[in-house]
N, C-alpha and C. Protein backbone atom coordinates (compact mmCIF):
# COMPACT_ATOMS: atom_id res chain seq x y z
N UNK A 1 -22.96 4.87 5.04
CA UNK A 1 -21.73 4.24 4.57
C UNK A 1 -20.67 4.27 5.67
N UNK A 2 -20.21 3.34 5.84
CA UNK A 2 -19.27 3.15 6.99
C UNK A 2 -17.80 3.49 6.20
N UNK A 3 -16.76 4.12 7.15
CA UNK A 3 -15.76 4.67 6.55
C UNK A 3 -14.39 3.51 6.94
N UNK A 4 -13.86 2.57 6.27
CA UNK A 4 -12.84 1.95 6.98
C UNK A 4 -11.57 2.31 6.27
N UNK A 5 -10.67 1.56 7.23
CA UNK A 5 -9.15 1.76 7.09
C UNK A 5 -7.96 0.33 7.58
N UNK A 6 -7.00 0.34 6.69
CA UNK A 6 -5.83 -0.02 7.42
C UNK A 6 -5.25 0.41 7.74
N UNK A 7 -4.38 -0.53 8.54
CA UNK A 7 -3.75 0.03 9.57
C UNK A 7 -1.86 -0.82 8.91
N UNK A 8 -0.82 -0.66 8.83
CA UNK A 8 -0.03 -1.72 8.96
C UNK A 8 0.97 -0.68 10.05
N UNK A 9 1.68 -1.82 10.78
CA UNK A 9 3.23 -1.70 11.69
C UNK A 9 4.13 -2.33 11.33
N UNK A 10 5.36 -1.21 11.03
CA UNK A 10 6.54 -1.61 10.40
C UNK A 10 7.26 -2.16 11.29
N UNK A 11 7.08 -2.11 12.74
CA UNK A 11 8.09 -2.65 13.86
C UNK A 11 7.83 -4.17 13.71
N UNK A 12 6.61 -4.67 12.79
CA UNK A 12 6.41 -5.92 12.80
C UNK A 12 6.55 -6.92 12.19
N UNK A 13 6.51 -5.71 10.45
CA UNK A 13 7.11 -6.55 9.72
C UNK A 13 8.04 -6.62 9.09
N UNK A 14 8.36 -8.17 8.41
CA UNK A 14 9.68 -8.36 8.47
C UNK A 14 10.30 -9.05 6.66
N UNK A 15 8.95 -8.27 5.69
CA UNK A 15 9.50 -8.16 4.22
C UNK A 15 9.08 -9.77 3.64
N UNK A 16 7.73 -10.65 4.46
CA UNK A 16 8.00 -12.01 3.85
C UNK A 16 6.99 -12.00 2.86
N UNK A 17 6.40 -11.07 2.82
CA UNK A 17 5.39 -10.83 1.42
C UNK A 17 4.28 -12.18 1.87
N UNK A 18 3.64 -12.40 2.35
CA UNK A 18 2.55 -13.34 2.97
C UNK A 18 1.47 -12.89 2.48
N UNK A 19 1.48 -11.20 2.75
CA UNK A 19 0.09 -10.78 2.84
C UNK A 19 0.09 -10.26 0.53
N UNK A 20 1.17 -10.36 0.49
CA UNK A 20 1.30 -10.33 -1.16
C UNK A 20 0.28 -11.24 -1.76
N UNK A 21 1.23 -12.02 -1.61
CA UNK A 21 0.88 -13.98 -2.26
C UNK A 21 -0.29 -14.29 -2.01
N UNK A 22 -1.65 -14.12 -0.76
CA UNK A 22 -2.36 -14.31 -0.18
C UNK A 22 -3.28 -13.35 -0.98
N UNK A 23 -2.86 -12.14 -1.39
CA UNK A 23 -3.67 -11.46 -2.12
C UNK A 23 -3.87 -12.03 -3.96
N UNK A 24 -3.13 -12.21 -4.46
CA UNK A 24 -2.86 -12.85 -5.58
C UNK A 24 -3.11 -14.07 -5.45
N UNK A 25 -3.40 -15.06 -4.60
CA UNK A 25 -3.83 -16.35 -4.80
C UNK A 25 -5.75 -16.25 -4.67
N UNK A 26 -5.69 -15.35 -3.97
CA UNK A 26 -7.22 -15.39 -3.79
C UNK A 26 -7.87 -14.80 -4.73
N UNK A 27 -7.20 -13.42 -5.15
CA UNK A 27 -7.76 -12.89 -6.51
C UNK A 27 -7.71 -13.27 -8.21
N UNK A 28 -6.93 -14.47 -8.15
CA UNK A 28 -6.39 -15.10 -8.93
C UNK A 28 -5.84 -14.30 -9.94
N UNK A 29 -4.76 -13.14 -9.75
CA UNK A 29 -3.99 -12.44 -10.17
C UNK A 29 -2.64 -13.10 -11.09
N UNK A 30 -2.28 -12.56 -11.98
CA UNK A 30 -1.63 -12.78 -13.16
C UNK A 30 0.32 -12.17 -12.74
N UNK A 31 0.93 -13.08 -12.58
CA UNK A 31 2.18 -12.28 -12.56
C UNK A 31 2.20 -10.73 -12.60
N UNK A 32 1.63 -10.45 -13.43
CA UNK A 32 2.40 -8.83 -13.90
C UNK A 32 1.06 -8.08 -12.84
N UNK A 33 0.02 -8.47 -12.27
CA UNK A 33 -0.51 -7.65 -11.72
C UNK A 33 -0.65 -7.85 -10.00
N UNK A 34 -0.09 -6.62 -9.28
CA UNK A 34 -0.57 -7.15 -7.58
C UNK A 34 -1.22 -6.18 -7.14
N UNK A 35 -2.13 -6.45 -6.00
CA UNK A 35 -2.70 -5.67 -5.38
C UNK A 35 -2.23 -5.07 -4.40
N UNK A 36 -1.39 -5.92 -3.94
CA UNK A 36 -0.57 -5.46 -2.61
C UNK A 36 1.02 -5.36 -2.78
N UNK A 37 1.86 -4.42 -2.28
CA UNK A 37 3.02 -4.75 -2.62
C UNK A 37 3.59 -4.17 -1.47
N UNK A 38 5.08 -5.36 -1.54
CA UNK A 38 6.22 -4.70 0.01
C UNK A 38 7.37 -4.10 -0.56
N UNK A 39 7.26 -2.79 -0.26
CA UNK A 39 8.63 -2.25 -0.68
C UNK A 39 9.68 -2.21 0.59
N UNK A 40 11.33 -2.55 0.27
CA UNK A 40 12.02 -2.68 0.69
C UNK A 40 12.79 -1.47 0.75
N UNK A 41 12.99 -0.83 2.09
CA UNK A 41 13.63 0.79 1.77
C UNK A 41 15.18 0.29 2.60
N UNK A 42 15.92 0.60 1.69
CA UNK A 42 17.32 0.93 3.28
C UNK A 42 18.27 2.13 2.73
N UNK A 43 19.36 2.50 3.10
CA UNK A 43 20.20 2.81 2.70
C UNK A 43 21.42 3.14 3.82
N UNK A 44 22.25 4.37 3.82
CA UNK A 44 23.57 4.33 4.94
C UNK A 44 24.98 3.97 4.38
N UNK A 45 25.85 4.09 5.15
CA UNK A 45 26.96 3.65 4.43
C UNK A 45 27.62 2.85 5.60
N UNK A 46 29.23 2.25 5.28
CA UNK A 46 30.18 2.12 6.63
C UNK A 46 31.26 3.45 6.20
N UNK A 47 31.94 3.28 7.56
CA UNK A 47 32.82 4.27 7.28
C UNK A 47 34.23 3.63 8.14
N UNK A 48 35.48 4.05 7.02
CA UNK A 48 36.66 3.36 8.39
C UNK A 48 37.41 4.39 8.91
N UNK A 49 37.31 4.06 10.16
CA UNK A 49 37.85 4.82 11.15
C UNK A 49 39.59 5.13 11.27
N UNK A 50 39.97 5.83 11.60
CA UNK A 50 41.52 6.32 11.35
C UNK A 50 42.37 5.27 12.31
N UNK A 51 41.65 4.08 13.05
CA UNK A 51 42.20 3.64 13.95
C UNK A 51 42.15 1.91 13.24
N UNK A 52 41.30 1.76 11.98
CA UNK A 52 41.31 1.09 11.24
C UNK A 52 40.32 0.11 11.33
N UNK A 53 39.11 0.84 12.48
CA UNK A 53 37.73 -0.66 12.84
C UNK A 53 36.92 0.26 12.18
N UNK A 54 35.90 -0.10 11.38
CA UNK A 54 34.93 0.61 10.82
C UNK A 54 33.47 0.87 11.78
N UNK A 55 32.72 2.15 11.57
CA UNK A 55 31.32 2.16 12.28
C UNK A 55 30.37 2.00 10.46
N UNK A 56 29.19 2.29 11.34
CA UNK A 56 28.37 2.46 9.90
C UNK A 56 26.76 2.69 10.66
N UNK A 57 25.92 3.44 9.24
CA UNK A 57 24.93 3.25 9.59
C UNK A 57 23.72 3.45 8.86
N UNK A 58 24.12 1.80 8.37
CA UNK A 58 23.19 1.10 7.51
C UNK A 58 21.58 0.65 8.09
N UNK A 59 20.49 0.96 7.17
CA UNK A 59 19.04 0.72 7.77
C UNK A 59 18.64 -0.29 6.36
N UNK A 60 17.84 -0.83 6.92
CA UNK A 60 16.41 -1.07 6.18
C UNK A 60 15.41 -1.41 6.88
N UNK A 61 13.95 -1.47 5.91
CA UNK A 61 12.68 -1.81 6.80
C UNK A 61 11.79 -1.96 5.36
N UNK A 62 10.81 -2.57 6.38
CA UNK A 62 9.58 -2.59 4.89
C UNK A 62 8.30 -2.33 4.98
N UNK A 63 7.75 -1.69 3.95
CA UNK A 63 6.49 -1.08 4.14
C UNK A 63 5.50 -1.69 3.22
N UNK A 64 4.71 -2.32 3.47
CA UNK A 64 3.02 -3.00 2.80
C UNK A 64 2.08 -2.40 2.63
N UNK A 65 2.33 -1.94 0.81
CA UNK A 65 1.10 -1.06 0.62
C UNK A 65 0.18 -1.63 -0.22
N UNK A 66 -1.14 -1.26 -0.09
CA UNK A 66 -1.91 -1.47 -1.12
C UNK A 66 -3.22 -0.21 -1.40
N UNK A 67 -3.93 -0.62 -2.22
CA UNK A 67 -4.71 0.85 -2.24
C UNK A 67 -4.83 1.27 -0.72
N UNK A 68 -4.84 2.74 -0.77
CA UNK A 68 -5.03 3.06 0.33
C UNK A 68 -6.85 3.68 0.07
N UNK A 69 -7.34 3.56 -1.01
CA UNK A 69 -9.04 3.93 -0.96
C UNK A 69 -8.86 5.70 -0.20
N UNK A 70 -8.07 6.19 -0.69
CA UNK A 70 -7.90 8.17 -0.29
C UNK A 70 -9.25 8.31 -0.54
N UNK A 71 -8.92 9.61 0.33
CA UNK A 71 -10.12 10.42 0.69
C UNK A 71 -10.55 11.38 -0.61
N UNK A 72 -9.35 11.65 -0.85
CA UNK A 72 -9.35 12.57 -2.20
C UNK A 72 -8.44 11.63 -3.43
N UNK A 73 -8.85 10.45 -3.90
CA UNK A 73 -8.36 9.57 -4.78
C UNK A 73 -8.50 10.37 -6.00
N UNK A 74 -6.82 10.38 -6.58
CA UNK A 74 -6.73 10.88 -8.01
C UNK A 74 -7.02 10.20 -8.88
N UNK A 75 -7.45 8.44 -9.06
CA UNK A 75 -7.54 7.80 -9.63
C UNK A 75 -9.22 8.03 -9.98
N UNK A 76 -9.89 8.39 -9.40
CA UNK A 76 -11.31 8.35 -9.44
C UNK A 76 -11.61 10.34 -10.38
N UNK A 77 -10.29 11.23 -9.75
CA UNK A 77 -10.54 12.29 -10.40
C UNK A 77 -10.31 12.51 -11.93
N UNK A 78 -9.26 11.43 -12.59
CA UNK A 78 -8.72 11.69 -14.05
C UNK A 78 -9.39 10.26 -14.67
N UNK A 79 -10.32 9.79 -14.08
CA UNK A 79 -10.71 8.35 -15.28
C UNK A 79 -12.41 9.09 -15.74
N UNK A 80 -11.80 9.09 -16.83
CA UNK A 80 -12.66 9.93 -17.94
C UNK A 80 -14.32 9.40 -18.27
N UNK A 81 -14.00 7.72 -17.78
CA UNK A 81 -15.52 7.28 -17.84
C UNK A 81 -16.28 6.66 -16.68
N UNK A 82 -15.58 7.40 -15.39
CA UNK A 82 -16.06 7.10 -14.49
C UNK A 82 -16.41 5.23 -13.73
N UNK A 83 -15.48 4.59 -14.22
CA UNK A 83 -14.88 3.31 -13.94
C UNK A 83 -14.55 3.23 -12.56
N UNK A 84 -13.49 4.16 -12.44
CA UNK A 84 -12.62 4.03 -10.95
C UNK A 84 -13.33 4.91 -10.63
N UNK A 85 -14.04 4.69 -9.42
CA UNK A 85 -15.11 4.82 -8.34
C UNK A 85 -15.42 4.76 -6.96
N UNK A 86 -15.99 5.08 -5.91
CA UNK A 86 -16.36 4.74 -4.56
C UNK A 86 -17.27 4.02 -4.38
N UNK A 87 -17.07 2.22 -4.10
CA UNK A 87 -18.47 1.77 -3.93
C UNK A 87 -19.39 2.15 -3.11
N UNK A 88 -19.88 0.77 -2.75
CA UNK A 88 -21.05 1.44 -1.85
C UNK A 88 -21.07 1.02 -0.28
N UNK A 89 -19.67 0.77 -0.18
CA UNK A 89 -18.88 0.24 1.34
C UNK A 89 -17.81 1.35 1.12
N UNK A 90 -17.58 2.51 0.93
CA UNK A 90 -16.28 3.24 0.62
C UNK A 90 -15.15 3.38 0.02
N UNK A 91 -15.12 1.89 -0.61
CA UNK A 91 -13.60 1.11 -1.64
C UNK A 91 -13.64 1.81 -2.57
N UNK A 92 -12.44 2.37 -2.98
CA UNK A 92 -12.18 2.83 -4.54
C UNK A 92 -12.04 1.32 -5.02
N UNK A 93 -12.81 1.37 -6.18
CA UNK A 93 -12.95 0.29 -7.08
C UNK A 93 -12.99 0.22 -8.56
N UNK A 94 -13.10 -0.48 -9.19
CA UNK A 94 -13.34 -0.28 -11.32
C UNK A 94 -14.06 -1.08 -11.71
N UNK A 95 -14.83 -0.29 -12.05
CA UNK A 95 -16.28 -0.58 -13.22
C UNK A 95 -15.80 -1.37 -13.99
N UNK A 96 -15.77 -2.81 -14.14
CA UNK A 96 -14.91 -3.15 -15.47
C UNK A 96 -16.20 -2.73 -16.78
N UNK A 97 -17.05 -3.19 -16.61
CA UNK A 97 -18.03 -2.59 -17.67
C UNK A 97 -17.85 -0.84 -18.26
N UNK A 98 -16.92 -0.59 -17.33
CA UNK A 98 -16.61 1.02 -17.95
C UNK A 98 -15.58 1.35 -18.28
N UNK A 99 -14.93 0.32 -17.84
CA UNK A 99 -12.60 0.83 -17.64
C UNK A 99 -12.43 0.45 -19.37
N UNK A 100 -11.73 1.44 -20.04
CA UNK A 100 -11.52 1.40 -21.31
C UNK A 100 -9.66 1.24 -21.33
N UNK A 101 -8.96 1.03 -20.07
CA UNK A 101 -7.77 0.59 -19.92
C UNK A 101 -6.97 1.85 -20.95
N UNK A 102 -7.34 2.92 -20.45
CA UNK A 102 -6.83 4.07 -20.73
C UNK A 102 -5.56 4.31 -19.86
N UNK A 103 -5.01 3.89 -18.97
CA UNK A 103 -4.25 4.07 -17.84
C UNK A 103 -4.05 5.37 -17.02
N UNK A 104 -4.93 6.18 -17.19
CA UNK A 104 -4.79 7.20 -16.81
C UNK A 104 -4.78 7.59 -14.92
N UNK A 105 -5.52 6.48 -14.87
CA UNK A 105 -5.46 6.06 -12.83
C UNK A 105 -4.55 5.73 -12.71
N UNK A 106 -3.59 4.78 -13.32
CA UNK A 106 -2.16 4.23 -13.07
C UNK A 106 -1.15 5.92 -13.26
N UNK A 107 -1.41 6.33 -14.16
CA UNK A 107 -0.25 7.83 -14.21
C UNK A 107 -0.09 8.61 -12.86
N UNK A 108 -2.09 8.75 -12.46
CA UNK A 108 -2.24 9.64 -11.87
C UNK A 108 -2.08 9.18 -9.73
N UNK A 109 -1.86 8.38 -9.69
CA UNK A 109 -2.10 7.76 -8.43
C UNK A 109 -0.45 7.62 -7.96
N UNK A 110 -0.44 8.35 -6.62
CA UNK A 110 1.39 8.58 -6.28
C UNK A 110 1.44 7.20 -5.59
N UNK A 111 0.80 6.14 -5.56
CA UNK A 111 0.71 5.46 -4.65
C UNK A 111 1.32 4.17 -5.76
N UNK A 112 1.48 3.99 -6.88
CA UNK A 112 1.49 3.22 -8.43
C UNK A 112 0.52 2.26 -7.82
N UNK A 113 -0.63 2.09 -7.67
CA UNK A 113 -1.44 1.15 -7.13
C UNK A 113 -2.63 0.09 -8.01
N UNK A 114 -3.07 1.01 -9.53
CA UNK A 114 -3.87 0.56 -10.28
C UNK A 114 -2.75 0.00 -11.33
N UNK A 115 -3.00 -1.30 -11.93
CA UNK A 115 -2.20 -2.03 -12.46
C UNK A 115 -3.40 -2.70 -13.55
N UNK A 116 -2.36 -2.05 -15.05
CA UNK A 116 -3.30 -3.21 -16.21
C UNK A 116 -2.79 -4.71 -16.50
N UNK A 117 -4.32 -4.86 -16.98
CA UNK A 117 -4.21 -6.52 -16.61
C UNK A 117 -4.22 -6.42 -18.14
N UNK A 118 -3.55 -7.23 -18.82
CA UNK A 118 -2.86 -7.11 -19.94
C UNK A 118 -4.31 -8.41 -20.88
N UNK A 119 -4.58 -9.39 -20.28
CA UNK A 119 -5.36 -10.24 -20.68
C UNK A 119 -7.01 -9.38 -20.77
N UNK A 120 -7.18 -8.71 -19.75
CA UNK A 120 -8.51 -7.86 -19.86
C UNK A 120 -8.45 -6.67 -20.60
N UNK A 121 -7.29 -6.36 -20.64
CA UNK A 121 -6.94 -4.44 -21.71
C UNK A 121 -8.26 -3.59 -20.54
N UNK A 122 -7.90 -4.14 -19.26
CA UNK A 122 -8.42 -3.09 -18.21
C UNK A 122 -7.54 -2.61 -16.91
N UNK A 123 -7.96 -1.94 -16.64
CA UNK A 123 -7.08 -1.64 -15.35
C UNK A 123 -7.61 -2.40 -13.91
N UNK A 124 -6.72 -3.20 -12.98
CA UNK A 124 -7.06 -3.92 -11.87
C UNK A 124 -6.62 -3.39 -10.59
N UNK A 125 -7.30 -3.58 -9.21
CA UNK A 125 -6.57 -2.56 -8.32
C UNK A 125 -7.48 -3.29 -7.01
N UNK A 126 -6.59 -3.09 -5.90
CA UNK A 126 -7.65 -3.84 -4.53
C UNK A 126 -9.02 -2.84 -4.33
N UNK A 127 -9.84 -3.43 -4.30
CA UNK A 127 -11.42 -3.57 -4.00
C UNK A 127 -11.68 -3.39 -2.07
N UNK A 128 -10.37 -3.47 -1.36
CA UNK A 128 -10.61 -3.87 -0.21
C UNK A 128 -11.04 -4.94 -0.10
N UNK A 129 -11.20 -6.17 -0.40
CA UNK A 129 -11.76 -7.43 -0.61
C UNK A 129 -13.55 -7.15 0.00
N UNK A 130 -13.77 -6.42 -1.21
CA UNK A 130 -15.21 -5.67 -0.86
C UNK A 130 -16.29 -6.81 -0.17
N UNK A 131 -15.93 -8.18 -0.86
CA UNK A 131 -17.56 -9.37 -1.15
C UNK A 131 -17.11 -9.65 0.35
N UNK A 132 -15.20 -9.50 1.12
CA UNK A 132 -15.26 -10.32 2.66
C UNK A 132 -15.95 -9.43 3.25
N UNK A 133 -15.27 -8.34 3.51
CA UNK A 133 -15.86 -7.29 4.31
C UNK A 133 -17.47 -7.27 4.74
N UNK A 134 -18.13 -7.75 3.42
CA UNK A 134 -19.46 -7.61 3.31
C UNK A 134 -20.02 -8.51 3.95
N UNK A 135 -19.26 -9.54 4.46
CA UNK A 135 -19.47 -10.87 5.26
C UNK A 135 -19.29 -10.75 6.72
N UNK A 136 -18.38 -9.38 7.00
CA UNK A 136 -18.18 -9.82 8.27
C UNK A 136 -16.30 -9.97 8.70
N UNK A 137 -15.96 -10.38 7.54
CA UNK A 137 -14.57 -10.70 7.07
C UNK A 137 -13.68 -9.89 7.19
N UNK A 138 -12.40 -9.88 7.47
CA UNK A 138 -11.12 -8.91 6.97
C UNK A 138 -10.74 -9.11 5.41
N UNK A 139 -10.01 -8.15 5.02
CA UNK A 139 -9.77 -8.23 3.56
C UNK A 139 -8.73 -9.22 3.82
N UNK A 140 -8.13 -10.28 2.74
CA UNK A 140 -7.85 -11.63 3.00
C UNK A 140 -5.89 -11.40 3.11
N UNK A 141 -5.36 -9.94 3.12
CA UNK A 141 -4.00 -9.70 3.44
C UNK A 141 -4.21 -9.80 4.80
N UNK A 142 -4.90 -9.14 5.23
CA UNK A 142 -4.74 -8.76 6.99
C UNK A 142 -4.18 -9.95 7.65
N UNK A 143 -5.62 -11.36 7.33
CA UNK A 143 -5.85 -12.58 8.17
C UNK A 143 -4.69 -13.00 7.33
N UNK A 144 -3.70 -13.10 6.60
CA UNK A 144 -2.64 -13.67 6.24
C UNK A 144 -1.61 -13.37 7.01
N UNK A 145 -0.96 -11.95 7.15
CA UNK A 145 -0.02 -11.82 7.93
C UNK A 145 0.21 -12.75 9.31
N UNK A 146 1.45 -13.16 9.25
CA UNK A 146 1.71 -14.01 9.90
C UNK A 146 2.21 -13.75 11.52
N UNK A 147 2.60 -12.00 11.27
CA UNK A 147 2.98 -11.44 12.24
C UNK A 147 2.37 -10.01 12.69
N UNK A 148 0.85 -10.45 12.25
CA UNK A 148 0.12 -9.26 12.73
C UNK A 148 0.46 -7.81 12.64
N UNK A 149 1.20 -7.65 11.17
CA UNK A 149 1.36 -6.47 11.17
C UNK A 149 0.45 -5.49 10.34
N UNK A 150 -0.82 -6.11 9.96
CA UNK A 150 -1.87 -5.76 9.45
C UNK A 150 -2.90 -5.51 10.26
N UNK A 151 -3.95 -4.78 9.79
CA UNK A 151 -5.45 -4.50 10.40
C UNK A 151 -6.68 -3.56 10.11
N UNK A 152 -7.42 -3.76 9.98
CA UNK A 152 -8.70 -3.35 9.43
C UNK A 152 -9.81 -3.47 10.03
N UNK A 153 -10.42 -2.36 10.00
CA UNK A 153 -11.91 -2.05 10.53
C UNK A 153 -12.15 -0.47 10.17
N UNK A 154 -13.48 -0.02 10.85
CA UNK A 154 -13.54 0.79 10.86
C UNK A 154 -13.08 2.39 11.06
N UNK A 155 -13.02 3.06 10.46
CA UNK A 155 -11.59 4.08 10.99
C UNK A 155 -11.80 5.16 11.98
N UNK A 156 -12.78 4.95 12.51
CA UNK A 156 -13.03 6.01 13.94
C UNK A 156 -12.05 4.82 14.68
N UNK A 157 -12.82 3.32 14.62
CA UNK A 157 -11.75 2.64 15.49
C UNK A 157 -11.00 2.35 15.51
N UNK A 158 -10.47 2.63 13.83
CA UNK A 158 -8.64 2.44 13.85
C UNK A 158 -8.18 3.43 14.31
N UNK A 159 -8.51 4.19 13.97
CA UNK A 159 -8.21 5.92 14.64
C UNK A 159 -7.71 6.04 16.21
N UNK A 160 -9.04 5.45 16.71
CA UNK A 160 -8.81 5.49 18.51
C UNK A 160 -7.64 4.69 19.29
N UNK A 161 -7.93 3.26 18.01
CA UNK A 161 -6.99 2.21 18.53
C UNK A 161 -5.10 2.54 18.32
N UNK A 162 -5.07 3.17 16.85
CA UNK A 162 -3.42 3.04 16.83
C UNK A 162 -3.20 4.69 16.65
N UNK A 163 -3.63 5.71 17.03
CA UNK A 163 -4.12 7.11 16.60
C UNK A 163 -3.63 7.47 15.45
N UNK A 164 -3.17 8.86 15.31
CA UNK A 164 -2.73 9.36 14.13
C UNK A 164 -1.84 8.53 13.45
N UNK A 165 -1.79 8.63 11.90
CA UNK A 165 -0.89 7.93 10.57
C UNK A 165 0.32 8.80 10.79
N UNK A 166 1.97 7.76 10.75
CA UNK A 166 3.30 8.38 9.97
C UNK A 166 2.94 8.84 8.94
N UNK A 167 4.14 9.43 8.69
CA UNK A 167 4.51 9.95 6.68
C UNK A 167 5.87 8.91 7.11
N UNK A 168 5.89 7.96 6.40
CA UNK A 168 6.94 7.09 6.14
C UNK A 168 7.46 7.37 4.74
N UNK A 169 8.94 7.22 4.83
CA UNK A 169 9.50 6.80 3.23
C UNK A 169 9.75 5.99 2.96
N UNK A 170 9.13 5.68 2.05
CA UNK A 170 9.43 6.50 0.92
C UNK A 170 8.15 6.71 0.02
N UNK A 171 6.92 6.96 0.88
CA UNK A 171 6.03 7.18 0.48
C UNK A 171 5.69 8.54 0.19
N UNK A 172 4.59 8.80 -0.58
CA UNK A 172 4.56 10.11 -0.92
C UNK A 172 3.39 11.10 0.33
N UNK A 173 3.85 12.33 0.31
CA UNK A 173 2.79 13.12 0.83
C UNK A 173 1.33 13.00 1.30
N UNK A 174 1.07 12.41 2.54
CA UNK A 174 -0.59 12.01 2.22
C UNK A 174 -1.41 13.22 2.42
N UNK A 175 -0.64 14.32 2.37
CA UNK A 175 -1.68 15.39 2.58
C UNK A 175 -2.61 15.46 0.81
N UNK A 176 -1.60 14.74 -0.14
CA UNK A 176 -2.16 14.98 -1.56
C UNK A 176 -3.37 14.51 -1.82
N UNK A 177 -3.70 13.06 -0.98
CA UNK A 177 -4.98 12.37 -1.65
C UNK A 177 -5.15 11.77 0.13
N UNK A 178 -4.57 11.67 0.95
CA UNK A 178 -4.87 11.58 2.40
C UNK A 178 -6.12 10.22 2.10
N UNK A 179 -4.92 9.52 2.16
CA UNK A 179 -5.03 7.93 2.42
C UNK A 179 -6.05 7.25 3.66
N UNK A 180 -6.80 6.30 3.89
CA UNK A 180 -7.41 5.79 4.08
C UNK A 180 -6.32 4.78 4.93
N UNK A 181 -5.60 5.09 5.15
CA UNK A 181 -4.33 3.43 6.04
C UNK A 181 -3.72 4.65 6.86
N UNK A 182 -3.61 3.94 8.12
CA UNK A 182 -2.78 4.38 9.40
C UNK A 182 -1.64 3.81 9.39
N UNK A 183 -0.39 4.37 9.15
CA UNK A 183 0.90 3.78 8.85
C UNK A 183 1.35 4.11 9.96
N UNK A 184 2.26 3.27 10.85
CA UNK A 184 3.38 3.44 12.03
C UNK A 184 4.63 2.64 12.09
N UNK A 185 5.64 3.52 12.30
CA UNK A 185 7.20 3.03 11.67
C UNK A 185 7.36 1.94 12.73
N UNK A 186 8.80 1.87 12.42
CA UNK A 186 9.77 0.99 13.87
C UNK A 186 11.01 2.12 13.95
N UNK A 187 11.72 1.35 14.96
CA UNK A 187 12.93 2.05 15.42
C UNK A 187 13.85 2.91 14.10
N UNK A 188 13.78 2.46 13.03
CA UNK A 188 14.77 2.63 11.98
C UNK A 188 13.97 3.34 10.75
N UNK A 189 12.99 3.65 10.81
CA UNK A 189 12.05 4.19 9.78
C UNK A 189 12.47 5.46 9.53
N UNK A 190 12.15 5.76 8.61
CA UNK A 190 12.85 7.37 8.13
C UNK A 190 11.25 7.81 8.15
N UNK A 191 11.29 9.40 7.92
CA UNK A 191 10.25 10.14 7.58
C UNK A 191 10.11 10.09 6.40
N UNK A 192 9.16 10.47 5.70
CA UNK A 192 8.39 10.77 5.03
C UNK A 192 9.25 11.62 4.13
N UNK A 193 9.47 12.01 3.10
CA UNK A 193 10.25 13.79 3.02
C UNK A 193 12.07 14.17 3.07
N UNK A 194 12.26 12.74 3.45
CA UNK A 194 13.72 12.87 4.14
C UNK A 194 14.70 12.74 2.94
N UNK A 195 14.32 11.13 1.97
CA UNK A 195 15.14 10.86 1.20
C UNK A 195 16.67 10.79 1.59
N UNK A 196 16.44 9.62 2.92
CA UNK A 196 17.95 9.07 3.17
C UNK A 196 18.62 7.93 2.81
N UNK A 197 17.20 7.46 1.57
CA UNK A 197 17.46 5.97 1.19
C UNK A 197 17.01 5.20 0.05
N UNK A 198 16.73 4.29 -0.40
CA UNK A 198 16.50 4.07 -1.59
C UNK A 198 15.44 2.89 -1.60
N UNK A 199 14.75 2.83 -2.65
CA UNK A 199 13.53 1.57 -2.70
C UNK A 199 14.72 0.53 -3.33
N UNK A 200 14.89 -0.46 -2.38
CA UNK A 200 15.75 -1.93 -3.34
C UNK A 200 15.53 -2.55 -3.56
N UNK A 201 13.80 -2.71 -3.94
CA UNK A 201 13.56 -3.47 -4.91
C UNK A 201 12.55 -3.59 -5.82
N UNK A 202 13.27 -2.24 -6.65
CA UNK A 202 12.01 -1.54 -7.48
C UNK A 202 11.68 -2.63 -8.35
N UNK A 203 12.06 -3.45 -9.38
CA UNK A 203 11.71 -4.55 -9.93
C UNK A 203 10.37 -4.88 -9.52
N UNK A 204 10.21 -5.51 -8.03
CA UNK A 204 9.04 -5.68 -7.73
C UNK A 204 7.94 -5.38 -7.26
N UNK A 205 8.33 -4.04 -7.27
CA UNK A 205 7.25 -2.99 -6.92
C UNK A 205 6.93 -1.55 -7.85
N UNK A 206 7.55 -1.93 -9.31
CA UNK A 206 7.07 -1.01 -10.13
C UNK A 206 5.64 -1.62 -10.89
C-alpha cells in the first residue's frame, strides 16, 4: 500500500475556492455537503496614535482543507459499524453499505470533515478521489487550483519535496490524529496554538 499526502501553500493561496467548486461539481455534491473547504482566518486591530495617524495590525490568510486521511483517524476509531475505513490505496473512506448515518465521525473528527448527506441519511467525506488516483490522476482539487497551491503524491515524496508540515491556525493539534497533508504558511500565518484570530467565515465552513 502506498502511503500518500497533500500538500497545500498558503503563500499561494488567495481564498477563490476553485479547488471547492471543482470538488463538488465532480462529486456531484448537494449544497449542504463539501468535501473540501477554505477557511478564512484574520484578525488585529488599528490603533490611533496620539499624533492622530493611525498604525494597525490587521492579517488574514486562507487555509484549504479537506480530509486529511490521519494516521490515527478518529473517524474510523468511534464508527461503530466499521463504515469509515482505510481503503485499499490508504484513503479514509465510508462503506455506504455500512454507514447507518449515526454521525458519530462527524462529532469525533477535529478536522469537521465527514458531512451527512441528508438525501442518503449517510455520512459523506473525500475518498481522496480514490477511482483518479487509481488512474494515474491527481485528486480533481489539486489539478483545479489555479494557483498551484495544491499537491499530491506520494508522501516520502511529499516529504522530501516540501519537508516537514506547519501547525497553522486555526487548525487543531496534528499531534492528535497526525494528518496525512503537509501544510506551509505565508508571511502572515499564525501558529497553530496561538489564537490571535478568528475563522470569518464560519457559515461556510461549519
Amino acid at each position: 500500500m502506498t502511503d500518500y499526502a497533500f500538500y497545500f501553500d498558503a503563500s499561494r493561496c488567495t481564498g477563490c475556492k476553485t479547488c471547492e467548486l471543482a470538488c463538488k461539481d465532480y462529486h456531484d455534491l448537494s449544497p449542504h455537503v463539501a468535501f473540501r473547504k477554505v477557511y478564512e482566518y484574520g484578525g488585529g486591530s488599528w490603533q490611533k496614535n496620539a499624533d492622530g495617524t493611525f498604525t494597525q495590525d490587521v492579517f488574514t490568510y486562507y487555509t484549504s482543507i479537506n480530509c486529511n486521511h490521519c494516521k490515527k483517524a478518529a473517524c474510523t476509531e468511534v464508527c461503530p459499524t466499521g463504515a469509515m475505513h482505510r481503503d485499499e490505496r490508504g484513503f479514509v473512506s465510508v462503506d455506504h453499505d455500512k454507514c447507518v448515518g449515526c454521525k458519530y465521525c462527524e462529532l469525533a473528527c477535529p478536522y469537521n470533515v465527514p458531512s451527512f448527506d441528508e438525501e442518503l441519511g449517510q455520512m459523506r467525506k473525500c475518498d481522496g478521489c480514490s477511482s483518479r488516483v487509481a488512474k494515474g490522476e491527481n485528486p480533481i482539487c489539486v489539478d483545479a487550483c489555479p494557483l498551484y497551491a495544491l499537491d499530491f503524491g506520494p508522501a516520502d515524496e511529499m516529504k522530501k519535496k516540501y519537508g516537514e508540515s506547519e501547525w497553522l491556525a486555526p487548525l487543531p493539534d496534528p499531534s492528535y490524529t497526525e494528518p496525512s497533508t503537509i501544510m506551509k504558511g505565508c508571511s502572515i500565518s499564525r501558529n497553530g496554538g496561538t489564537y490571535e484570530g478568528n475563522v470569518m467565515n464560519p457559515k461556510e465552513v461549519e
